[in-house]
PDBML (XML) file of the C-alpha atoms, coordinates in Angstrom:
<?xml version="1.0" encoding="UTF-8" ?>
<PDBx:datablock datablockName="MODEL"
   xmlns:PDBx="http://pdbml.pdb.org/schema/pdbx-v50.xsd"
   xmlns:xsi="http://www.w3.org/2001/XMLSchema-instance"
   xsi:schemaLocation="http://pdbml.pdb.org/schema/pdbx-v50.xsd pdbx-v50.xsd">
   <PDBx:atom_siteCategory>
      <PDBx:atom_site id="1">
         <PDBx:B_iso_or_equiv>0.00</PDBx:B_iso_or_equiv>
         <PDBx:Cartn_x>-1.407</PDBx:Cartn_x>
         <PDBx:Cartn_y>-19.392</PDBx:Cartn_y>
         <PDBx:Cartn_z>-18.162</PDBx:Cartn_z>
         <PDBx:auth_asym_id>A</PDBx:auth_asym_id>
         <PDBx:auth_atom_id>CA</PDBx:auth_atom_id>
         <PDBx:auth_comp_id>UNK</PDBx:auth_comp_id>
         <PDBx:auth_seq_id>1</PDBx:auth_seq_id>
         <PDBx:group_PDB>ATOM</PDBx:group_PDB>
         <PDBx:label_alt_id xsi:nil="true" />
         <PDBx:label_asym_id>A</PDBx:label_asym_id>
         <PDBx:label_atom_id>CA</PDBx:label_atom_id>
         <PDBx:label_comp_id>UNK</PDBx:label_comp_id>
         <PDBx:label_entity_id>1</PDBx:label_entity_id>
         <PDBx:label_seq_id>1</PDBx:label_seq_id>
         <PDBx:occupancy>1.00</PDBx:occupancy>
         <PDBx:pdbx_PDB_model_num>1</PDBx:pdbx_PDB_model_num>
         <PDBx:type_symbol>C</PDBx:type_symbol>
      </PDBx:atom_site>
      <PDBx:atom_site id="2">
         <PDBx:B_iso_or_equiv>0.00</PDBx:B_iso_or_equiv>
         <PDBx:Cartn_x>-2.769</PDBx:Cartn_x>
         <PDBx:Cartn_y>-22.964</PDBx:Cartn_y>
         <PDBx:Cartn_z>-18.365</PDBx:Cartn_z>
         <PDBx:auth_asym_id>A</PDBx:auth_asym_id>
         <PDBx:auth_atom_id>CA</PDBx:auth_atom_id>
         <PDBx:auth_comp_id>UNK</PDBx:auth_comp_id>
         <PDBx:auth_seq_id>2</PDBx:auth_seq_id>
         <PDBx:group_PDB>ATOM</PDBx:group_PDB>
         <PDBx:label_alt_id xsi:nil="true" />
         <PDBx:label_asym_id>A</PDBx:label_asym_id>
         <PDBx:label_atom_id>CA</PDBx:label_atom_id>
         <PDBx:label_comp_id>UNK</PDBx:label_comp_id>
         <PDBx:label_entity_id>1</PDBx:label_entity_id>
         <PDBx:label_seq_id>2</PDBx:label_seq_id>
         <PDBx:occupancy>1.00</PDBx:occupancy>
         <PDBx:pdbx_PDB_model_num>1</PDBx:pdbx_PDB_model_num>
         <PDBx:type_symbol>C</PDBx:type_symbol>
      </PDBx:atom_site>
      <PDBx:atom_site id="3">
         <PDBx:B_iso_or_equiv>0.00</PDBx:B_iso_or_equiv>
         <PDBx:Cartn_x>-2.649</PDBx:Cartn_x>
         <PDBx:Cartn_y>-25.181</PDBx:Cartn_y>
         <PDBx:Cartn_z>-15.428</PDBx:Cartn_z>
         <PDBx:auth_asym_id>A</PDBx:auth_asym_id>
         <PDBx:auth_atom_id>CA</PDBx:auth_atom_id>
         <PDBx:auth_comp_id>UNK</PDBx:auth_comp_id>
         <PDBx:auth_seq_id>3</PDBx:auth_seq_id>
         <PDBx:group_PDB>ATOM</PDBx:group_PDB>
         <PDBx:label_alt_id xsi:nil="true" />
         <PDBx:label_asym_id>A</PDBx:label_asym_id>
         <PDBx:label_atom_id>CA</PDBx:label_atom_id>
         <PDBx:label_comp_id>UNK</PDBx:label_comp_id>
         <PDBx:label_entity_id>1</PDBx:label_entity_id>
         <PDBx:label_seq_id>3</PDBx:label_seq_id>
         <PDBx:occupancy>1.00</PDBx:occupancy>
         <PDBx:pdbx_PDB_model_num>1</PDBx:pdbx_PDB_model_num>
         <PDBx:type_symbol>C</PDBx:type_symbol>
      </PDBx:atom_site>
      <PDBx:atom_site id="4">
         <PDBx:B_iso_or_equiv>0.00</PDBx:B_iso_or_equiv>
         <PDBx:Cartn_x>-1.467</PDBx:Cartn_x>
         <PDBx:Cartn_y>-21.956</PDBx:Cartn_y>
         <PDBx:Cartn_z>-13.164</PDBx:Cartn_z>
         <PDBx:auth_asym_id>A</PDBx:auth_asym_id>
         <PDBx:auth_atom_id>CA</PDBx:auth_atom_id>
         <PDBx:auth_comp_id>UNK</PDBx:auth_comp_id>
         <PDBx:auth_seq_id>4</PDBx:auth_seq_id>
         <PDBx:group_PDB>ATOM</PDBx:group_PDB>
         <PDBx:label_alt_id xsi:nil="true" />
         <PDBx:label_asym_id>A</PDBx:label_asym_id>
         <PDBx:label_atom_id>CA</PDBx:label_atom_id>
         <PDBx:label_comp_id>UNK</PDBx:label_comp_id>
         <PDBx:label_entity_id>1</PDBx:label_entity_id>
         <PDBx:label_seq_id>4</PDBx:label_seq_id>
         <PDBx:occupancy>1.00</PDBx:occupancy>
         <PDBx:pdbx_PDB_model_num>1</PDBx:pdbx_PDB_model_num>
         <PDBx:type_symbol>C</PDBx:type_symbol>
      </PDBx:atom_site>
      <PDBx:atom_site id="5">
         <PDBx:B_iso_or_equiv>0.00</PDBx:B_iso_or_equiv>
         <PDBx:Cartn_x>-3.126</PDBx:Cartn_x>
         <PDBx:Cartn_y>-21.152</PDBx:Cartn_y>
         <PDBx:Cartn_z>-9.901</PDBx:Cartn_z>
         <PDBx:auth_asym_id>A</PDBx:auth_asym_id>
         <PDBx:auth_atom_id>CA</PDBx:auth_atom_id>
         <PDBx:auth_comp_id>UNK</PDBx:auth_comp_id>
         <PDBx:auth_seq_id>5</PDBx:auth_seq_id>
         <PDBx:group_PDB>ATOM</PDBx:group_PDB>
         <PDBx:label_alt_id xsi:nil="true" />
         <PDBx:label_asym_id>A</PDBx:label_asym_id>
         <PDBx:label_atom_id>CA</PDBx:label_atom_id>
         <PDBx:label_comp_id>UNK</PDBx:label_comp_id>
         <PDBx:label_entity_id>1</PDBx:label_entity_id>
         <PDBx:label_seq_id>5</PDBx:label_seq_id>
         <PDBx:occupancy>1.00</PDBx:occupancy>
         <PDBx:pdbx_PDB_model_num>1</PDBx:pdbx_PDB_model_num>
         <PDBx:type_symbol>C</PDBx:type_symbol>
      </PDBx:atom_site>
      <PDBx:atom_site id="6">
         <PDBx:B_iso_or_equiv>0.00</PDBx:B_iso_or_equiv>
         <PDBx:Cartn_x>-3.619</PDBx:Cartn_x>
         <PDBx:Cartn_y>-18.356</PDBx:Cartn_y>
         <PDBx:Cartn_z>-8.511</PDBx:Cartn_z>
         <PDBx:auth_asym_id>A</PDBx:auth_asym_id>
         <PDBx:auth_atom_id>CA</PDBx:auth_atom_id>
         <PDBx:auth_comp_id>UNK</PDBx:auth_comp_id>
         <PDBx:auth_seq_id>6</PDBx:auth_seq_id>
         <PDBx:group_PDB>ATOM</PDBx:group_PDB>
         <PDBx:label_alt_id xsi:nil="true" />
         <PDBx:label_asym_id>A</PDBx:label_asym_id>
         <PDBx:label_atom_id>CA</PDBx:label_atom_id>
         <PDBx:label_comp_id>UNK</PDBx:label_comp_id>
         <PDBx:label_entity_id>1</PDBx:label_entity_id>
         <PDBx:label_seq_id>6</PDBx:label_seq_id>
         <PDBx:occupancy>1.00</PDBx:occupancy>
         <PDBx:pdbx_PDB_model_num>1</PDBx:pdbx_PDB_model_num>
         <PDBx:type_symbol>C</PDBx:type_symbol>
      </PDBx:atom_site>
      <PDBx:atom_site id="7">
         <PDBx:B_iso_or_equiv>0.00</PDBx:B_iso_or_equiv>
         <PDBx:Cartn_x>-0.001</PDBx:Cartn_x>
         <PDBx:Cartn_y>-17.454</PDBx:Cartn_y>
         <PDBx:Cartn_z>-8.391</PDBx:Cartn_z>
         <PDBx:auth_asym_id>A</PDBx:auth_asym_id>
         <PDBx:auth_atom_id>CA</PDBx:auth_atom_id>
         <PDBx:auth_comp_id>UNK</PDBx:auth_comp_id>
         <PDBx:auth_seq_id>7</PDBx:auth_seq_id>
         <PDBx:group_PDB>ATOM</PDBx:group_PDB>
         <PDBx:label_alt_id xsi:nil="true" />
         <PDBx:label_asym_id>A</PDBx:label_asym_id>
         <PDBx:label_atom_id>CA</PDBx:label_atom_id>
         <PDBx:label_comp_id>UNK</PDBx:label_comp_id>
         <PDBx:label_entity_id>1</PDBx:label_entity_id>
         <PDBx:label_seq_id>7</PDBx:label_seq_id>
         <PDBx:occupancy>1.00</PDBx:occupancy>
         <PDBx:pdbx_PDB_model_num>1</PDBx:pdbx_PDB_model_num>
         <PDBx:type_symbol>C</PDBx:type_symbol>
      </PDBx:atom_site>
      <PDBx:atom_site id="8">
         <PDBx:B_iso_or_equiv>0.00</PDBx:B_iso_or_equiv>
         <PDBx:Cartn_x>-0.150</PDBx:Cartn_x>
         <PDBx:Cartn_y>-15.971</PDBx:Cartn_y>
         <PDBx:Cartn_z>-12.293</PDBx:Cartn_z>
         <PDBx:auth_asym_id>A</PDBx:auth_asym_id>
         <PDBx:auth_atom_id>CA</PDBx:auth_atom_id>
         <PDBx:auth_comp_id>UNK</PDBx:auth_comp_id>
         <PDBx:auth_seq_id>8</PDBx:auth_seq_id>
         <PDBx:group_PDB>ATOM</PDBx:group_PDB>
         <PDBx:label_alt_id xsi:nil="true" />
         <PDBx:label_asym_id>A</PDBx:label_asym_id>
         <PDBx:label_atom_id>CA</PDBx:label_atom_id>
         <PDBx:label_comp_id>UNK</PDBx:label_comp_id>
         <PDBx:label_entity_id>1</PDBx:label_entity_id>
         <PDBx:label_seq_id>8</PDBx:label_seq_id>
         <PDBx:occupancy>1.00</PDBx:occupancy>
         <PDBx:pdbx_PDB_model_num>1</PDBx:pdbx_PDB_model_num>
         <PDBx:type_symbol>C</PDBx:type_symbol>
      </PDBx:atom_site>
      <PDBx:atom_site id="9">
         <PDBx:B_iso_or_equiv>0.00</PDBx:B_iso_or_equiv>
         <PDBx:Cartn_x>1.717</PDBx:Cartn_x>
         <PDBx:Cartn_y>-13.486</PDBx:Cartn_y>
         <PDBx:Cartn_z>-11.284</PDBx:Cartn_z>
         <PDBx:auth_asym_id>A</PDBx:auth_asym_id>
         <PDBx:auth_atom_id>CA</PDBx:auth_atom_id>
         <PDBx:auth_comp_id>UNK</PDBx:auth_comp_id>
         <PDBx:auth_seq_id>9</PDBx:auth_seq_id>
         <PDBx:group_PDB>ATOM</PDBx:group_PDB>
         <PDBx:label_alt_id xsi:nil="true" />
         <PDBx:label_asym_id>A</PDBx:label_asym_id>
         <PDBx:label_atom_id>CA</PDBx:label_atom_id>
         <PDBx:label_comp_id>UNK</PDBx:label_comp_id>
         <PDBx:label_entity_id>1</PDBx:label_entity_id>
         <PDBx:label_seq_id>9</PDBx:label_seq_id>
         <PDBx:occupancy>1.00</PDBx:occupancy>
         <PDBx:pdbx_PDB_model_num>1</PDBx:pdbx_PDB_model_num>
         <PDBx:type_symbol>C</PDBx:type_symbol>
      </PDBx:atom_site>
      <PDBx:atom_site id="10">
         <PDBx:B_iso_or_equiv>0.00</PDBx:B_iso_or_equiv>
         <PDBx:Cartn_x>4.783</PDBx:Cartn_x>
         <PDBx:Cartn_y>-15.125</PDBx:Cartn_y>
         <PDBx:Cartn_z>-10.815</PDBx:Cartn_z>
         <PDBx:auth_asym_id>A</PDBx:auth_asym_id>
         <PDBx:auth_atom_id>CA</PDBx:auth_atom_id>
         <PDBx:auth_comp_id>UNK</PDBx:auth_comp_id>
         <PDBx:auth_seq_id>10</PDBx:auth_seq_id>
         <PDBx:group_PDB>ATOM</PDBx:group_PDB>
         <PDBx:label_alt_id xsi:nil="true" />
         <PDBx:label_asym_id>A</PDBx:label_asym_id>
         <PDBx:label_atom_id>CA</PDBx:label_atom_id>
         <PDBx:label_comp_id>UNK</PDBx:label_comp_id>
         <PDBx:label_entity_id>1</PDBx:label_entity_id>
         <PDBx:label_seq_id>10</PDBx:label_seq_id>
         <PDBx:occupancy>1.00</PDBx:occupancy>
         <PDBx:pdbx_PDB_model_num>1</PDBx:pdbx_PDB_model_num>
         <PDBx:type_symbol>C</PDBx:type_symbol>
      </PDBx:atom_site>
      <PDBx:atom_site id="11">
         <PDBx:B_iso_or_equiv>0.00</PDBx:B_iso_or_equiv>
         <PDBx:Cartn_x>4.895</PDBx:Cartn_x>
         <PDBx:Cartn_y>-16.345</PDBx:Cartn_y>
         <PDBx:Cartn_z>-14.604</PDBx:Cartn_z>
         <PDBx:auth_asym_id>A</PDBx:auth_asym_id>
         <PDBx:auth_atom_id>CA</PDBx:auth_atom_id>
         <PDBx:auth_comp_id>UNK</PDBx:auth_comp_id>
         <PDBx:auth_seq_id>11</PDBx:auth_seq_id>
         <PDBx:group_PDB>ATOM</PDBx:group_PDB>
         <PDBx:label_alt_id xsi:nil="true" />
         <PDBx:label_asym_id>A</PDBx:label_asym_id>
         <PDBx:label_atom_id>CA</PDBx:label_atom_id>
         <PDBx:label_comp_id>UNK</PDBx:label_comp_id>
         <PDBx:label_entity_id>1</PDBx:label_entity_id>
         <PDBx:label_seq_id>11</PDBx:label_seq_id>
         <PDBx:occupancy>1.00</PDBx:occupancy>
         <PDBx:pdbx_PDB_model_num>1</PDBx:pdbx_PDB_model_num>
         <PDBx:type_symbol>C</PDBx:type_symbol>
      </PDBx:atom_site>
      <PDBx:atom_site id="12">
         <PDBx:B_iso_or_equiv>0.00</PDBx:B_iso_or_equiv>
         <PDBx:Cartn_x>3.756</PDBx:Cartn_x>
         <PDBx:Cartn_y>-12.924</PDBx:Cartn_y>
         <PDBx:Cartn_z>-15.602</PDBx:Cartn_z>
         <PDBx:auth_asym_id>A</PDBx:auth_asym_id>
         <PDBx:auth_atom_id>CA</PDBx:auth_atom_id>
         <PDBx:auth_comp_id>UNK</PDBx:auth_comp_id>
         <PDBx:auth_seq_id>12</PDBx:auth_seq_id>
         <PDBx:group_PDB>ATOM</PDBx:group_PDB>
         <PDBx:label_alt_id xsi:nil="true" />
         <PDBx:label_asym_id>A</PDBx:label_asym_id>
         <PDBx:label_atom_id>CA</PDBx:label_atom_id>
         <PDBx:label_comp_id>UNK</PDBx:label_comp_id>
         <PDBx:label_entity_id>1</PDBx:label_entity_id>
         <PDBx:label_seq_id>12</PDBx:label_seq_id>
         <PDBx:occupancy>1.00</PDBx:occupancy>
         <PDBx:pdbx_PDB_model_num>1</PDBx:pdbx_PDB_model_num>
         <PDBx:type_symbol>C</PDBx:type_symbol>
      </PDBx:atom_site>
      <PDBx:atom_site id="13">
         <PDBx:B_iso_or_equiv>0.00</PDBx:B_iso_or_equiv>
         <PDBx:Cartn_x>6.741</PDBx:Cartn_x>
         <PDBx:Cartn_y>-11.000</PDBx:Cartn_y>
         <PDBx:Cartn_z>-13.857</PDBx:Cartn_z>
         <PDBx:auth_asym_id>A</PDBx:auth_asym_id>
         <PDBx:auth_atom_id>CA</PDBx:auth_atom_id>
         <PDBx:auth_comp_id>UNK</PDBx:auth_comp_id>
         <PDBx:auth_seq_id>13</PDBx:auth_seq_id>
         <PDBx:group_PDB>ATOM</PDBx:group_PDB>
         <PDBx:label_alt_id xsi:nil="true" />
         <PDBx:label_asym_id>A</PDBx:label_asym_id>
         <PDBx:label_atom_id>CA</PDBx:label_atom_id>
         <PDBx:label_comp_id>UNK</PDBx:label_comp_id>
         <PDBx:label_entity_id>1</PDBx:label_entity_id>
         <PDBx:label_seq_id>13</PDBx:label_seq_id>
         <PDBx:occupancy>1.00</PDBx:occupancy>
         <PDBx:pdbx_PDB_model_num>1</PDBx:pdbx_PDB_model_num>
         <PDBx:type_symbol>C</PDBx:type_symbol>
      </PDBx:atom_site>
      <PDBx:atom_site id="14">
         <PDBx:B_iso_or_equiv>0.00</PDBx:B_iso_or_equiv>
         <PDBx:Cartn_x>9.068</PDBx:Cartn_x>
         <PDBx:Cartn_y>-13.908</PDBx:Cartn_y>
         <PDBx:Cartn_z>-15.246</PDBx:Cartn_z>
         <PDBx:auth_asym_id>A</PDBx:auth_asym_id>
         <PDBx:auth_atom_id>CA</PDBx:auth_atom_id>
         <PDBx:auth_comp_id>UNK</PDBx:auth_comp_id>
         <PDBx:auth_seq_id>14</PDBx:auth_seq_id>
         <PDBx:group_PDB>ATOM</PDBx:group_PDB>
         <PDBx:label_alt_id xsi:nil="true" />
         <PDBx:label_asym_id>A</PDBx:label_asym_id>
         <PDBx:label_atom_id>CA</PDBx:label_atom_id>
         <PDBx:label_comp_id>UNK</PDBx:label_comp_id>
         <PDBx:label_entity_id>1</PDBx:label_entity_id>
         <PDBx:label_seq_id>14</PDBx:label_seq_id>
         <PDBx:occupancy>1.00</PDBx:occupancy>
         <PDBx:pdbx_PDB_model_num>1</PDBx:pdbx_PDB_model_num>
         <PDBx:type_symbol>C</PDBx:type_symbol>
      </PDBx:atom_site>
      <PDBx:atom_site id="15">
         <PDBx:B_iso_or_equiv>0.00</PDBx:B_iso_or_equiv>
         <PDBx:Cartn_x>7.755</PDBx:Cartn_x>
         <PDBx:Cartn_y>-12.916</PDBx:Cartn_y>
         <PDBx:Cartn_z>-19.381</PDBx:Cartn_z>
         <PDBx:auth_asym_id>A</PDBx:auth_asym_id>
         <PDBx:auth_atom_id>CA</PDBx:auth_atom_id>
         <PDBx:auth_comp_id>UNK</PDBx:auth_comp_id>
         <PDBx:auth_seq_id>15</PDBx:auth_seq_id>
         <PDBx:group_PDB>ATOM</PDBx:group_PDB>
         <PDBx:label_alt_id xsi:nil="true" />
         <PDBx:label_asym_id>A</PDBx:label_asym_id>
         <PDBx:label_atom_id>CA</PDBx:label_atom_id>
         <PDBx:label_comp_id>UNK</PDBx:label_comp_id>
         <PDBx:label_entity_id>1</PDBx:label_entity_id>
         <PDBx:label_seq_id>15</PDBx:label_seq_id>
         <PDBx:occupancy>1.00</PDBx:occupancy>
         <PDBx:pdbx_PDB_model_num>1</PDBx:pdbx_PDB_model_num>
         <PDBx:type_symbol>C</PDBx:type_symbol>
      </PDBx:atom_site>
      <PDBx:atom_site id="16">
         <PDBx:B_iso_or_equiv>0.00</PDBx:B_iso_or_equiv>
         <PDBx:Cartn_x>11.244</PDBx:Cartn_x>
         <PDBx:Cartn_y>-11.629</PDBx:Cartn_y>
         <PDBx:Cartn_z>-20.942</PDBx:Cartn_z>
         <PDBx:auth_asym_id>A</PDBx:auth_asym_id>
         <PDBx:auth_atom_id>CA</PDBx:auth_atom_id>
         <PDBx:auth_comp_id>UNK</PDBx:auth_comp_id>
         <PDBx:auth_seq_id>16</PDBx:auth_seq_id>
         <PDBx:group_PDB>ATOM</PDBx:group_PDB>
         <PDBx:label_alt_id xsi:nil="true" />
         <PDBx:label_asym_id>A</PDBx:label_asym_id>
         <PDBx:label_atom_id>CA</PDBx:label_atom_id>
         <PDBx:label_comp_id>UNK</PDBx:label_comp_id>
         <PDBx:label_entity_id>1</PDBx:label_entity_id>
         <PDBx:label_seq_id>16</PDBx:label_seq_id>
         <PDBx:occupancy>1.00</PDBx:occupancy>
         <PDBx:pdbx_PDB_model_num>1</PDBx:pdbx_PDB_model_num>
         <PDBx:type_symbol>C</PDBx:type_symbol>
      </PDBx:atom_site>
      <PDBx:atom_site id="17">
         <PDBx:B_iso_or_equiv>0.00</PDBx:B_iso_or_equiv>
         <PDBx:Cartn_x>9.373</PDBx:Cartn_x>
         <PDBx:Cartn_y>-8.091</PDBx:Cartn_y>
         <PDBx:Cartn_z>-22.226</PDBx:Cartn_z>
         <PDBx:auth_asym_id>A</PDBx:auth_asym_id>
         <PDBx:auth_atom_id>CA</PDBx:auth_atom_id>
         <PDBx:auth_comp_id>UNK</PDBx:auth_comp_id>
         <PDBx:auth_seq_id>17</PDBx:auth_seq_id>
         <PDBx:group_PDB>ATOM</PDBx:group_PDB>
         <PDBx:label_alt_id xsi:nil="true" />
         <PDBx:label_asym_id>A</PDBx:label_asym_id>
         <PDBx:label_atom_id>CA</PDBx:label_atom_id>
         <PDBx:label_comp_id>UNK</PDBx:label_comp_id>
         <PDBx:label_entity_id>1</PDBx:label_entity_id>
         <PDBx:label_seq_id>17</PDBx:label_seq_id>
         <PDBx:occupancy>1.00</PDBx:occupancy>
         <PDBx:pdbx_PDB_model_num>1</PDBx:pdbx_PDB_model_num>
         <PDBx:type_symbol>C</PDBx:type_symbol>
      </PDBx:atom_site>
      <PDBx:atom_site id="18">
         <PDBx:B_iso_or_equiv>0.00</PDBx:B_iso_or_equiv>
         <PDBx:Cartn_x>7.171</PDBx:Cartn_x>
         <PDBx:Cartn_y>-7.746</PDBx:Cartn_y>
         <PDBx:Cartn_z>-19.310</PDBx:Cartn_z>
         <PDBx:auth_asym_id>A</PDBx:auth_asym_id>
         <PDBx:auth_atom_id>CA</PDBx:auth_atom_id>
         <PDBx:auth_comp_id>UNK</PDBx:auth_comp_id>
         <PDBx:auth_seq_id>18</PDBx:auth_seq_id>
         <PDBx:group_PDB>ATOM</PDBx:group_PDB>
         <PDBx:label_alt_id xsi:nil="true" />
         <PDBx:label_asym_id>A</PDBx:label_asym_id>
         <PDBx:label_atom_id>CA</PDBx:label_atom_id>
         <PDBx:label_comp_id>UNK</PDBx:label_comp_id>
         <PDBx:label_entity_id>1</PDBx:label_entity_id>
         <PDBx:label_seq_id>18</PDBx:label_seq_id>
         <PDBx:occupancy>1.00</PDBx:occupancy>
         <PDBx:pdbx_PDB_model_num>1</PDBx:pdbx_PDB_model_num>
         <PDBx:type_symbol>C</PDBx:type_symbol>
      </PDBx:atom_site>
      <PDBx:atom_site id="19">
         <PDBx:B_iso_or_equiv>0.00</PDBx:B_iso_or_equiv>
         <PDBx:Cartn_x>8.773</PDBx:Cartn_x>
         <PDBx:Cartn_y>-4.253</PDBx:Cartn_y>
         <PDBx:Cartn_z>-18.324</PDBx:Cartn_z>
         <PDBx:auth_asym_id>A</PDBx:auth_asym_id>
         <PDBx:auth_atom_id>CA</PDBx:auth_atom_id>
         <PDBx:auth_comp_id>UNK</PDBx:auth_comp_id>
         <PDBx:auth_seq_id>19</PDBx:auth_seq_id>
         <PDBx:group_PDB>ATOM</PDBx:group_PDB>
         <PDBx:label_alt_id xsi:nil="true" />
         <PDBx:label_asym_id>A</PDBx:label_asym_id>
         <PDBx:label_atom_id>CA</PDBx:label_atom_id>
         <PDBx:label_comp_id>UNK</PDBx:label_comp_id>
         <PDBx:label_entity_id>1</PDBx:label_entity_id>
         <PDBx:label_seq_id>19</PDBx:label_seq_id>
         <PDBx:occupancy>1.00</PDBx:occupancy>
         <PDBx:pdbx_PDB_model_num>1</PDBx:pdbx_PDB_model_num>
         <PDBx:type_symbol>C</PDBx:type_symbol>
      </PDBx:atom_site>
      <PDBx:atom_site id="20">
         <PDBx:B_iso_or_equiv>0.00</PDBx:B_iso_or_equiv>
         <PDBx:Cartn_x>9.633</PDBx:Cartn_x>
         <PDBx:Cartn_y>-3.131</PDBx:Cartn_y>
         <PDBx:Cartn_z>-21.688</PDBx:Cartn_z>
         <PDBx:auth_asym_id>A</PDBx:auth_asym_id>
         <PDBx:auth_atom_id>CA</PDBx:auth_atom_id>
         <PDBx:auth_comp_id>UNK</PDBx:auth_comp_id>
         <PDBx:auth_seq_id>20</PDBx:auth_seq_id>
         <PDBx:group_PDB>ATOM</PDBx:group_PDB>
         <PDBx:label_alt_id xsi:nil="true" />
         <PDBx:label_asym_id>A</PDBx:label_asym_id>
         <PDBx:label_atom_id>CA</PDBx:label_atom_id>
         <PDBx:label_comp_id>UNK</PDBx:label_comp_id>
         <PDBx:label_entity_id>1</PDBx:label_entity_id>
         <PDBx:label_seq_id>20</PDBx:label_seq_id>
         <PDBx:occupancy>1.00</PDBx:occupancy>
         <PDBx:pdbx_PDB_model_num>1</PDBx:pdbx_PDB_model_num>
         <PDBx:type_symbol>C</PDBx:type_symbol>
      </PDBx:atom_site>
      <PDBx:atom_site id="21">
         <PDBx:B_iso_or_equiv>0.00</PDBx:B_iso_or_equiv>
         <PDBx:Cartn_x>6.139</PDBx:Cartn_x>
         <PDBx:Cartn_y>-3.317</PDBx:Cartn_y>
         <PDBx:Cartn_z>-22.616</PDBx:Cartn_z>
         <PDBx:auth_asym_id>A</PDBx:auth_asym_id>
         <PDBx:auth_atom_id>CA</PDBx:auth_atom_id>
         <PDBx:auth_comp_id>UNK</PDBx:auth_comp_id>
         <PDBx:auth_seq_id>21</PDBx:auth_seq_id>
         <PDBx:group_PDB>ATOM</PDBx:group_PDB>
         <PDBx:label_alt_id xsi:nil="true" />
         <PDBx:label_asym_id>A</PDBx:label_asym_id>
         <PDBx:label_atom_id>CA</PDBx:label_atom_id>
         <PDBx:label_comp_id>UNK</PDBx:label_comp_id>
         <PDBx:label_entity_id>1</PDBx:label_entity_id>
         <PDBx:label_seq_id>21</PDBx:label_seq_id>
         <PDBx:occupancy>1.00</PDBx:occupancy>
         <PDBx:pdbx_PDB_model_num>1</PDBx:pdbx_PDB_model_num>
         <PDBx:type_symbol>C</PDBx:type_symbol>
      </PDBx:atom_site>
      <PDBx:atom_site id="22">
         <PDBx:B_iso_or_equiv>0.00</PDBx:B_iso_or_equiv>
         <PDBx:Cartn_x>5.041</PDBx:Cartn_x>
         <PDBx:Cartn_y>-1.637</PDBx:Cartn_y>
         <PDBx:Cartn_z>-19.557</PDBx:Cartn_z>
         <PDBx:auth_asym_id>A</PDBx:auth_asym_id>
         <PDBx:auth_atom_id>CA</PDBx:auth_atom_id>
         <PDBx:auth_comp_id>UNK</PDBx:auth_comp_id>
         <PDBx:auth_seq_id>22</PDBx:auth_seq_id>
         <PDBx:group_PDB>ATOM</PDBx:group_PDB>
         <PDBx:label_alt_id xsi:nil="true" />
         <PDBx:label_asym_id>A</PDBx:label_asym_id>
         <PDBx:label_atom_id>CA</PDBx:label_atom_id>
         <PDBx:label_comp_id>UNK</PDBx:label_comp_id>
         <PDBx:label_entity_id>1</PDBx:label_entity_id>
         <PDBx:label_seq_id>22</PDBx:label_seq_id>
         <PDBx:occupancy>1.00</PDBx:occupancy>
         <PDBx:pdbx_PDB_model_num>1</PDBx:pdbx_PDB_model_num>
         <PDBx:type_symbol>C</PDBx:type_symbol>
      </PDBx:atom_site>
      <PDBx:atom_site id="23">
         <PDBx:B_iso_or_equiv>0.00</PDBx:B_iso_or_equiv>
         <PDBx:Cartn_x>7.882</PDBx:Cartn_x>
         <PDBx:Cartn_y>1.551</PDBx:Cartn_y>
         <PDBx:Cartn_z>-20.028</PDBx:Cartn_z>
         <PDBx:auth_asym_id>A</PDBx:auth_asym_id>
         <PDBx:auth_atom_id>CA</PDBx:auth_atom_id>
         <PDBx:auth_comp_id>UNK</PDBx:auth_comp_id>
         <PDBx:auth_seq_id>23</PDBx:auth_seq_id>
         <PDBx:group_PDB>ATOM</PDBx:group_PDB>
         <PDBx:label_alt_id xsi:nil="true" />
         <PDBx:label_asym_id>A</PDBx:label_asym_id>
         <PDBx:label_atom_id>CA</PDBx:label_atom_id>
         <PDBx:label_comp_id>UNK</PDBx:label_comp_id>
         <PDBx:label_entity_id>1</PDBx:label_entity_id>
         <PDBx:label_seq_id>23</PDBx:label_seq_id>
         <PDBx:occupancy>1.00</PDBx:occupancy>
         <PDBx:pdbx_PDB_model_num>1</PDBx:pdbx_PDB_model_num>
         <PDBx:type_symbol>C</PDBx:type_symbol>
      </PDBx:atom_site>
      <PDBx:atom_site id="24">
         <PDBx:B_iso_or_equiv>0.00</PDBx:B_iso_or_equiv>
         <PDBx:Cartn_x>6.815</PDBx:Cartn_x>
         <PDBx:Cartn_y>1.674</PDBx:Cartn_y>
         <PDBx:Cartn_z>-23.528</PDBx:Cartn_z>
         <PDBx:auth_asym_id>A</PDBx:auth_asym_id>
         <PDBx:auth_atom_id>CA</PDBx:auth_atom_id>
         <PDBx:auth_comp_id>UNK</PDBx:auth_comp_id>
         <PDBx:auth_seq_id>24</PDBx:auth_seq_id>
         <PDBx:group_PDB>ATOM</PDBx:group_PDB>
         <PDBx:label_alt_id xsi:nil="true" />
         <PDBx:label_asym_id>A</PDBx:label_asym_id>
         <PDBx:label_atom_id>CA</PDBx:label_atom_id>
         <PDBx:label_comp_id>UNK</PDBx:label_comp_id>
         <PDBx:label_entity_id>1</PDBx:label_entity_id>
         <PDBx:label_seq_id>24</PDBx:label_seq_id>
         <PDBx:occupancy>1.00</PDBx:occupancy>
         <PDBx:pdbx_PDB_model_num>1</PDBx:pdbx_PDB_model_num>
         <PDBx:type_symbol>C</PDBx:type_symbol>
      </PDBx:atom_site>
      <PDBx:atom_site id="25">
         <PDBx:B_iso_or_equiv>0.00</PDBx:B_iso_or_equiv>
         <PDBx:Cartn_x>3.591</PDBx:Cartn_x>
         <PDBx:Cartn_y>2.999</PDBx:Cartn_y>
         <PDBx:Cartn_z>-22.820</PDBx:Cartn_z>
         <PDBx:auth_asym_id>A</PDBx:auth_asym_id>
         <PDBx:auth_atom_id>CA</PDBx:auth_atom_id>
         <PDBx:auth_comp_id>UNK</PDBx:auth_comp_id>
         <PDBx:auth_seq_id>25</PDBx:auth_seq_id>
         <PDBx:group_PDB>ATOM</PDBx:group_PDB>
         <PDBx:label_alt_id xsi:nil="true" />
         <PDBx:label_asym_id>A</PDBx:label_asym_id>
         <PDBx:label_atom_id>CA</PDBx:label_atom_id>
         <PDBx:label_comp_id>UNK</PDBx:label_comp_id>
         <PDBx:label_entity_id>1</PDBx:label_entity_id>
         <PDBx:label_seq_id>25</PDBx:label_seq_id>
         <PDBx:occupancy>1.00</PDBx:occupancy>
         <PDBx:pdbx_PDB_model_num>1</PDBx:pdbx_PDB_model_num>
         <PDBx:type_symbol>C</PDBx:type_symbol>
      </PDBx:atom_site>
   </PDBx:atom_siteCategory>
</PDBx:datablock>
């Protein structure tokens, strides 16, 4: 994520097929 800190998970919770992709394994 450019110009993120270290708070890159916030952005990466917010991703629209962050659960699908993580169920579809």
């Amino acid at each position: 994520f450019p110009g993120v800190d270290h708070n890159s998970w916030t952005p990466a919770f917010n991703l629209p097929h962050f659960m699908d992709w993580l169920f579809s394994q």
